[in-house]
Protein backbone atom coordinates (compact mmCIF):
# COMPACT_ATOMS: atom_id res chain seq x y z
CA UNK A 1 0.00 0.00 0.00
CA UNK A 2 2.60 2.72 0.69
CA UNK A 3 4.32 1.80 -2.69
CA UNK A 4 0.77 3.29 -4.22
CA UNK A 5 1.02 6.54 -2.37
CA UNK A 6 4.18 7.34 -4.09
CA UNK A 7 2.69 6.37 -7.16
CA UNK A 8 0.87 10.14 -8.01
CA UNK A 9 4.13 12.04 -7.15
CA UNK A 10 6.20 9.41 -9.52
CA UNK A 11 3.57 9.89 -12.65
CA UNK A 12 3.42 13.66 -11.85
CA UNK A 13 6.83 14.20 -12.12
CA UNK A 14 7.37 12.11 -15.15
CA UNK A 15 4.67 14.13 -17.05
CA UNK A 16 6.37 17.14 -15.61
CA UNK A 17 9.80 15.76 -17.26
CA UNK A 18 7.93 15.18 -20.88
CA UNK A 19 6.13 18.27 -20.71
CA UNK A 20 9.36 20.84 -19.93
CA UNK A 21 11.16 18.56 -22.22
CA UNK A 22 8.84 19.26 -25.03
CA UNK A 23 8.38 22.99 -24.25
CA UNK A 24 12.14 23.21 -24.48
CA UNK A 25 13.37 21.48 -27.10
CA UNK A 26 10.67 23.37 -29.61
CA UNK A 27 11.28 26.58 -28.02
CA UNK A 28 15.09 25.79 -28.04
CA UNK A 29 15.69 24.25 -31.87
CA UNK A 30 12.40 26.20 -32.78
CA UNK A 31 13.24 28.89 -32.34
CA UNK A 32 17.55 28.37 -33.73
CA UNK A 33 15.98 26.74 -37.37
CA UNK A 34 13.76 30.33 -37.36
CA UNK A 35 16.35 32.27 -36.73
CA UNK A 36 18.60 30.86 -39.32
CA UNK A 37 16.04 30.66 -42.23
CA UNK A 38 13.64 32.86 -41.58
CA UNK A 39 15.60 35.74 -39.86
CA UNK A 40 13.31 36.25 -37.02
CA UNK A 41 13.24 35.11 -33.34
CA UNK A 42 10.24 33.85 -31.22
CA UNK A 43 9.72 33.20 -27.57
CA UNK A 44 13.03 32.10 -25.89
CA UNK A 45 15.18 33.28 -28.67
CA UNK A 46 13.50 36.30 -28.39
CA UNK A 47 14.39 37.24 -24.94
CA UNK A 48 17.35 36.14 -25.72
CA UNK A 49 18.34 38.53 -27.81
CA UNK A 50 16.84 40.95 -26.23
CA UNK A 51 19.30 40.22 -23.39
CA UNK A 52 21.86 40.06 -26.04
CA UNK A 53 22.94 36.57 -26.24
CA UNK A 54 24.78 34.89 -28.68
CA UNK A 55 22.35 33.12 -31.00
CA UNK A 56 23.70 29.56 -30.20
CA UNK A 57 22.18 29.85 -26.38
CA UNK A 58 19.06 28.65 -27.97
CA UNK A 59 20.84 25.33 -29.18
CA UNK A 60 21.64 24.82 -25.45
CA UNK A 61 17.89 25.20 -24.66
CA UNK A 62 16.96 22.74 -26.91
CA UNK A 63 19.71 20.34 -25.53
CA UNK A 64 18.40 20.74 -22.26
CA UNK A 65 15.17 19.61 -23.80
CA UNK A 66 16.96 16.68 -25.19
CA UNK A 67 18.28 15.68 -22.09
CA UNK A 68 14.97 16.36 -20.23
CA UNK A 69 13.08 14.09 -22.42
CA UNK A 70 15.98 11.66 -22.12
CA UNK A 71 15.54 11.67 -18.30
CA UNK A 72 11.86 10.84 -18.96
CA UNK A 73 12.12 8.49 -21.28
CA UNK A 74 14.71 6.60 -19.23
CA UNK A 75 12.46 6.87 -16.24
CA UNK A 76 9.62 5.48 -17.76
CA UNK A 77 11.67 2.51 -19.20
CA UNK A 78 12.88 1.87 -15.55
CA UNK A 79 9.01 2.26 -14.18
CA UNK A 80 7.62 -0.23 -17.10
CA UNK A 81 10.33 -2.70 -16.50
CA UNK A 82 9.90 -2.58 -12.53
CA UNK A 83 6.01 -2.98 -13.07
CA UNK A 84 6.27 -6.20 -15.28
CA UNK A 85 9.41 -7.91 -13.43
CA UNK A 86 8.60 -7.78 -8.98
């Protein structure tokens, strides 16, 4: 029974990790392909360079995206496997 309470805080987390991983990673590479073809900025690039960073800070956003969905991903793998092997 106590393994269930910790369920809700494990699942909200992990959508937590998926969601800010998403968000990221479009806001992050988004907004670097714009920038490079388009020659425009949106949301993070945007403040970005209205804080005058170099463009390439956006890449780093997305790679923190990447790594944030990797996180999930690697969580849920660990969850799934736990749940079908006690």
């Amino acid at each position: 029974m106590a393994n269930q309470s910790k369920r809700p805080d494990s699942s909200t987390s992990q959508g937590l990790l998926w969601l800010f991983g998403a968000i990221l990673v479009i806001q992050g590479f988004g907004s670097a392909i714009t920038e490079a073809g388009w020659d425009t900025s949106f949301g993070v690039a945007g403040l970005m360079r209205a804080a005058h960073m170099p463009e390439w800070t956006t890449l780093l956003v997305g790679i923190a995206g990447s790594v944030l969905l990797g996180m999930a991903a690697r969580r849920h793998h660990v969850t799934r496997r736990a749940d079908h092997h006690p």
